[in-house]
Protein backbone atom coordinates (compact mmCIF):
# COMPACT_ATOMS: atom_id res chain seq x y z
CA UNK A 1 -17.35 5.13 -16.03
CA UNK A 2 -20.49 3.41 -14.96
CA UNK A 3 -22.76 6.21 -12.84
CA UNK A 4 -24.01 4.99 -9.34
CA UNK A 5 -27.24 5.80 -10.27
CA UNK A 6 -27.82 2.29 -11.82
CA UNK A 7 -31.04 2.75 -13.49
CA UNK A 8 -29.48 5.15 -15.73
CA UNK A 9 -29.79 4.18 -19.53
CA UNK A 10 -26.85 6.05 -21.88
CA UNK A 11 -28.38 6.70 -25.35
CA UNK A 12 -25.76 6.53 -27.71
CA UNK A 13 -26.17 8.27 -31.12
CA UNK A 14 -23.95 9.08 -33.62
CA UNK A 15 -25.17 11.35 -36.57
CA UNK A 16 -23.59 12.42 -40.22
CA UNK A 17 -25.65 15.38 -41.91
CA UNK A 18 -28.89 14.38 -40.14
CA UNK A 19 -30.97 18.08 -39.82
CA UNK A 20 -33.90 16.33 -41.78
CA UNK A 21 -34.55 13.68 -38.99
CA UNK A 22 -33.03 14.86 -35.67
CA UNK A 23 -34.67 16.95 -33.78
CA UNK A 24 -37.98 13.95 -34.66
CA UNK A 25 -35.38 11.23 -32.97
CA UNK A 26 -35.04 13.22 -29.96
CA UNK A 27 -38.48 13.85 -29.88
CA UNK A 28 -39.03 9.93 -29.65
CA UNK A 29 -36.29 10.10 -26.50
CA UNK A 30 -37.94 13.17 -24.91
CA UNK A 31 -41.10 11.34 -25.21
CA UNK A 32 -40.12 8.08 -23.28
CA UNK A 33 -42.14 7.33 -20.06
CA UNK A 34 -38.71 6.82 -18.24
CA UNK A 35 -37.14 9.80 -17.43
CA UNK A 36 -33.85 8.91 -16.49
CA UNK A 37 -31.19 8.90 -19.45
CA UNK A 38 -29.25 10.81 -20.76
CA UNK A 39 -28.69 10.81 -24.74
CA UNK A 40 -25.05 11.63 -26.36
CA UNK A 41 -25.17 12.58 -30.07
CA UNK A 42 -21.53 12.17 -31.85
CA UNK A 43 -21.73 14.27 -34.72
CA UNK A 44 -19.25 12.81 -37.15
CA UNK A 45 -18.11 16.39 -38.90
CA UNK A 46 -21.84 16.89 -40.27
CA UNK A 47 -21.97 20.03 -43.07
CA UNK A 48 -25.52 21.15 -42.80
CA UNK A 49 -27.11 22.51 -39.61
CA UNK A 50 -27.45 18.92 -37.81
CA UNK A 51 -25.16 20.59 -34.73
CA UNK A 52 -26.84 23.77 -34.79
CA UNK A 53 -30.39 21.77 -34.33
CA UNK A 54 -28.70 19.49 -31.57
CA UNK A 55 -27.10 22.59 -29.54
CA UNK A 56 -30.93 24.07 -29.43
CA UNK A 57 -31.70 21.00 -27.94
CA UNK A 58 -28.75 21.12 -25.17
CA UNK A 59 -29.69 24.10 -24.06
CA UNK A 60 -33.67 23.24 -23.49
CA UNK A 61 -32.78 19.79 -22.18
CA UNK A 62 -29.73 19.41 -20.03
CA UNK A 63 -29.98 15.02 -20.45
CA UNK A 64 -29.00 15.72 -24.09
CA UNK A 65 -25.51 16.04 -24.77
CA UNK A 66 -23.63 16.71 -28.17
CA UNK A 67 -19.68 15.80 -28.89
CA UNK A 68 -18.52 16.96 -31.81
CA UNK A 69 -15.70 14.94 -33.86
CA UNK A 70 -12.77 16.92 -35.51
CA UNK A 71 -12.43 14.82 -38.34
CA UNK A 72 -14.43 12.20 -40.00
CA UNK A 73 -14.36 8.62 -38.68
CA UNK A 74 -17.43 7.18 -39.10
CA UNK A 75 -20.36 5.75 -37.07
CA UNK A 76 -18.02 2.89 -35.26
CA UNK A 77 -15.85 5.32 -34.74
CA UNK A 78 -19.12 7.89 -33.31
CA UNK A 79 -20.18 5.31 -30.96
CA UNK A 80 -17.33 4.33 -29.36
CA UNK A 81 -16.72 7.54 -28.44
CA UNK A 82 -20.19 8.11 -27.09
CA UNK A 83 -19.70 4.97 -25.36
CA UNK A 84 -16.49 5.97 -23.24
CA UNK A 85 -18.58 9.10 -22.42
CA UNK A 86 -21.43 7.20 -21.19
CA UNK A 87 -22.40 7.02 -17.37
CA UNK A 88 -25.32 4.91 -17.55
CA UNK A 89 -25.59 1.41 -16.16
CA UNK A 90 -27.66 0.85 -19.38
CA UNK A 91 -26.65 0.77 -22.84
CA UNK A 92 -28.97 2.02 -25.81
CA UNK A 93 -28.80 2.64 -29.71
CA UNK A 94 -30.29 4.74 -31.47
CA UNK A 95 -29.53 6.18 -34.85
CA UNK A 96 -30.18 10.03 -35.75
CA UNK A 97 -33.01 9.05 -38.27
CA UNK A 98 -34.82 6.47 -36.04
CA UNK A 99 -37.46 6.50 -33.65
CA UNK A 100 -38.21 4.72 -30.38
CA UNK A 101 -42.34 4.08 -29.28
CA UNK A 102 -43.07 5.96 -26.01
CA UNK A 103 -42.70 2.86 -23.41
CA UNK A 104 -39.38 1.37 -25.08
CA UNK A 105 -36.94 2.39 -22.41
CA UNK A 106 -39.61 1.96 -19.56
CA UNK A 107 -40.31 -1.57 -20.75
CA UNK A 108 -37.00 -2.69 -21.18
CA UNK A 109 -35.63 -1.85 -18.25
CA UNK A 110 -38.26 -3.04 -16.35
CA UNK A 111 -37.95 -6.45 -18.23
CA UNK A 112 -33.92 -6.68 -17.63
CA UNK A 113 -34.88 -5.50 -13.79
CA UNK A 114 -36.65 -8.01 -12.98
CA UNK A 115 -35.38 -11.12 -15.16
CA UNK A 116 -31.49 -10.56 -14.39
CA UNK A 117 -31.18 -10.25 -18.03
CA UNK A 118 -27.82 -8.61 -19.79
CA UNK A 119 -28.70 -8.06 -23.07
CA UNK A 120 -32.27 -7.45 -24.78
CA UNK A 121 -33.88 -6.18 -28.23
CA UNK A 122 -37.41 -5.27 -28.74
CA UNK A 123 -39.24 -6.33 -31.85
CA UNK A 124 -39.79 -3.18 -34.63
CA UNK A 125 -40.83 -2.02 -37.87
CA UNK A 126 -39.73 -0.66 -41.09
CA UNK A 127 -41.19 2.82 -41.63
CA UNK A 128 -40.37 5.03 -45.32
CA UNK A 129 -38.03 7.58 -45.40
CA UNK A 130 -40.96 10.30 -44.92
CA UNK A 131 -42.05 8.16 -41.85
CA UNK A 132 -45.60 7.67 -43.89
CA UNK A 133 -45.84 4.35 -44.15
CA UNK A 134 -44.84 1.42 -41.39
CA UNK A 135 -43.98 -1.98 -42.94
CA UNK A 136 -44.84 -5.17 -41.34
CA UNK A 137 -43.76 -6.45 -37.91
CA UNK A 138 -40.18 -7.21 -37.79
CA UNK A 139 -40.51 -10.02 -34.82
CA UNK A 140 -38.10 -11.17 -32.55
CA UNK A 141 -37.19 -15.00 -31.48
CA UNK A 142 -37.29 -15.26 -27.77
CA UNK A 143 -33.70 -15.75 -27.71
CA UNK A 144 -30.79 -15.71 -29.72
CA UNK A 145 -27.32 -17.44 -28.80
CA UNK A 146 -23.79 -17.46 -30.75
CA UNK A 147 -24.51 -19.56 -33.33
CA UNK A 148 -28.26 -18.67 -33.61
CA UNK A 149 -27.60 -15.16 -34.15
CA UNK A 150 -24.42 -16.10 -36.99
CA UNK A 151 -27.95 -16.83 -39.23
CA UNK A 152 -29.80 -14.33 -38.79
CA UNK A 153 -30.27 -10.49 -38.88
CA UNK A 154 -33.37 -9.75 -36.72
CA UNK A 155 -31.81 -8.13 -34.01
CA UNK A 156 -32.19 -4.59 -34.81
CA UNK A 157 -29.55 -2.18 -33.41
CA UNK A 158 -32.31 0.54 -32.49
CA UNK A 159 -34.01 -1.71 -30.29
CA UNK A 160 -30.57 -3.04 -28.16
CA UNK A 161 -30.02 -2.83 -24.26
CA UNK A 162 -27.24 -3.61 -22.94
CA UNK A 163 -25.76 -3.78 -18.67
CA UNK A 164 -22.73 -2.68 -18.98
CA UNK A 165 -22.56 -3.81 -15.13
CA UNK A 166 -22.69 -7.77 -16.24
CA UNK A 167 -20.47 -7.27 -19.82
CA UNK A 168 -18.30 -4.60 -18.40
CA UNK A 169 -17.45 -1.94 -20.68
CA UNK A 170 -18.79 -1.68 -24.44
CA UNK A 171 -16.50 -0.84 -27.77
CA UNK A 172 -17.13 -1.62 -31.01
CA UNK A 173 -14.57 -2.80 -33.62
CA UNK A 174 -13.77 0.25 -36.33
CA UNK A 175 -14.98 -2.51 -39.20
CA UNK A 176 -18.88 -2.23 -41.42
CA UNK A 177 -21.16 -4.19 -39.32
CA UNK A 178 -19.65 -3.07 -36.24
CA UNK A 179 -22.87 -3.82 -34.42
CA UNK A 180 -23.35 -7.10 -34.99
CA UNK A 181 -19.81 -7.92 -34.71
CA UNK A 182 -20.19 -6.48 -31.44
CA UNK A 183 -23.65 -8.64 -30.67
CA UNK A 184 -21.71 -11.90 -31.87
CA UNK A 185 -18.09 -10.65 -29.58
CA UNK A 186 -21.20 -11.10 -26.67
CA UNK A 187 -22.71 -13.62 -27.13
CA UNK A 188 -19.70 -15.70 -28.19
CA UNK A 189 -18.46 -14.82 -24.26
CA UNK A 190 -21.60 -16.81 -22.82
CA UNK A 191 -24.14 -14.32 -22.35
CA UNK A 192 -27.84 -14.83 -24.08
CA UNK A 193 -30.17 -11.82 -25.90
CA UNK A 194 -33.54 -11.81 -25.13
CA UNK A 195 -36.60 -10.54 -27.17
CA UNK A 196 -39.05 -8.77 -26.08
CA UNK A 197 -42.27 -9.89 -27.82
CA UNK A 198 -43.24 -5.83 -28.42
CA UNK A 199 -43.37 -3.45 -30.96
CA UNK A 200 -41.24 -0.76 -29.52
CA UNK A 201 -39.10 1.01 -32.32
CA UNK A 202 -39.39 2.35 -36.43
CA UNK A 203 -36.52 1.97 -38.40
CA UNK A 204 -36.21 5.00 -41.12
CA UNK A 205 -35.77 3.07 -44.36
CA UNK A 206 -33.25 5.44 -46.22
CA UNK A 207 -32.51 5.26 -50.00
CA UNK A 208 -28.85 6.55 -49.61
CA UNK A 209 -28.67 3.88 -46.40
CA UNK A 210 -25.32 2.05 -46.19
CA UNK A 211 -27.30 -0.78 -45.09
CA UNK A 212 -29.50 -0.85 -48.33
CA UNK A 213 -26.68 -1.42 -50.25
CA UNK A 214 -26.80 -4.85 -50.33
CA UNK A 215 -23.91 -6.58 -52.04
CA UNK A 216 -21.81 -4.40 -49.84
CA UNK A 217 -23.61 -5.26 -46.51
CA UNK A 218 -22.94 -9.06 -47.45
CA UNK A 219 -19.39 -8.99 -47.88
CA UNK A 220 -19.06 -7.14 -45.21
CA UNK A 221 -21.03 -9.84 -42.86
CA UNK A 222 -18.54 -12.52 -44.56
CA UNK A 223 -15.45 -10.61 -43.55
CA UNK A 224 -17.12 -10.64 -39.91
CA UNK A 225 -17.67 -14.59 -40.42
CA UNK A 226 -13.92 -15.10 -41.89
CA UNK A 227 -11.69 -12.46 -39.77
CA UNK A 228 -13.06 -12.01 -37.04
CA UNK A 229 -14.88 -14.87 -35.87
CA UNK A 230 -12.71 -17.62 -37.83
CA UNK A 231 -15.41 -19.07 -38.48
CA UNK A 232 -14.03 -22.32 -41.13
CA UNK A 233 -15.32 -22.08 -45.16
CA UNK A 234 -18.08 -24.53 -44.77
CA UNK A 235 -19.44 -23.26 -41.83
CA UNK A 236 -19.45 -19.90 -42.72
CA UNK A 237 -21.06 -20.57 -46.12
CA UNK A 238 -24.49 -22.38 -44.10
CA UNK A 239 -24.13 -19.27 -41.83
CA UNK A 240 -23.73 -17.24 -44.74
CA UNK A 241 -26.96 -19.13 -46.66
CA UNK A 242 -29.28 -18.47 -43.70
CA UNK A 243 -27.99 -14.61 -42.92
CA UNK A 244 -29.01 -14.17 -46.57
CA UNK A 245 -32.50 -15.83 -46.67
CA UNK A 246 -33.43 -14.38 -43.33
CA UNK A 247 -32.41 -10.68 -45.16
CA UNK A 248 -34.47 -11.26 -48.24
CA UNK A 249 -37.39 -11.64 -45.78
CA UNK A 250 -37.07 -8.94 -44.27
CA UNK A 251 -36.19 -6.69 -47.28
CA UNK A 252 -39.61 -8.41 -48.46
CA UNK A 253 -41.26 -6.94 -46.25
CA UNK A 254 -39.77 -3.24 -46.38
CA UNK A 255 -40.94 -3.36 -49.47
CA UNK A 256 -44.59 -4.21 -48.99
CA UNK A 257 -44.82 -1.10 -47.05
CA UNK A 258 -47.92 1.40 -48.22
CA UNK A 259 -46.92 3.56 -50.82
């Protein structure tokens, strides 16, 4: 249920054996300039200590709130139930190995505020898995609509807002890629993503990352073009040609990050 306290922004944030990188992602949330969220962590049946860290941080910070699944499901699976548990009017992402800038949440709802806007992203960078090196600026087009976004990858999921009040309620499909399938499900409905032209997020580039495997990641975005949106062969293969030169650019420049 959507709280009536609609500035509220739900943090949703499903984790997997995260205890290297937690307790720095909620740092990043505790650090915000806007106060008023609260952040649910799914843990997905982690086996190292990634509850024990997030219980710590329950206990010192009463916004933070940790569900526990009973068996594993994976991160669709994570967020969806985070999602049905949310209260805020505001929907953000963040993954247990990320990290948000201090004015990302303070920005971004000021921006939807005032510009009647639905659904947002912030612009972001790479950063190594040690978070000692930042890569270049991933940049964000001022807009993106259906078949804009079917080409592209730029909308990073750590850097999403979404008003729950003007989409109604949020699920994502139990299928890889569930967050762009969800963007596209949006967007497909009528409604437009704007970009904020700021630097407001780091994305922790991990070796082990599902998303770095990269034959995998593009069959999975052609099963997205095929069965779910039905998209016909020829037009799913220029999609397909443009989703895959706009990720080689920005895999070139992950790796032009400082060694």
């Amino acid at each position: 249920m959507i709280n009536e306290n609609s500035s509220l922004v739900s943090i949703i944030t499903p984790t997997f054996n995260s205890a290297r990188f937690i307790s720095e992602t909620v740092r990043s949330v505790q650090s915000q300039t806007y106060g008023q969220w609260e952040m649910i962590i799914v843990d997905d049946c982690s086996m190292d200590n990634t509850c024990e860290i997030v219980k710590q941080k329950t206990i010192s910070d009463k916004r933070i709130n940790l569900i526990q699944l009973s068996t594993n499901s994976g991160p669709a699976i994570a967020r969806n139930v985070a999602l049905q548990n949310a209260r805020g009017r505001y929907i953000a992402f963040l993954d247990s190995d990320d990290l948000w800038l201090p004015q990302k949440l303070e920005l971004q709802v000021s921006v939807m505020q005032s510009k009647d806007i639905a659904f947002s992203y912030t612009q972001y960078r790479h950063m190594s898995e040690s978070g000692d090196s930042v890569g270049k600026l991933i940049e964000s087009p001022e807009y993106f609509d259906y078949r804009g976004l079917l080409k592209n990858t730029k909308i990073g999921c750590l850097t999403v807002m979404i008003d729950q009040e003007k989409t109604g309620p949020l699920q994502m499909m139990d299928i890889h890629h569930e967050d762009f399938a969800l963007w596209l499900s949006l967007l497909k409905r009528g409604f437009i993503a704007y970009g904020l032209q700021q630097d407001l997020a780091r994305y922790r580039i991990m070796k082990s990352s599902i998303s770095g495997r990269k034959l995998k990641a593009a069959a999975w975005v052609w099963n997205i073009y095929r069965r779910v949106e039905k998209l016909n062969l020829p037009y799913a293969a220029w999609c397909f040609m443009n989703y895959s030169w706009n990720a080689y650019c920005k895999r070139k420049n992950c790796s032009q990050m400082k060694q």
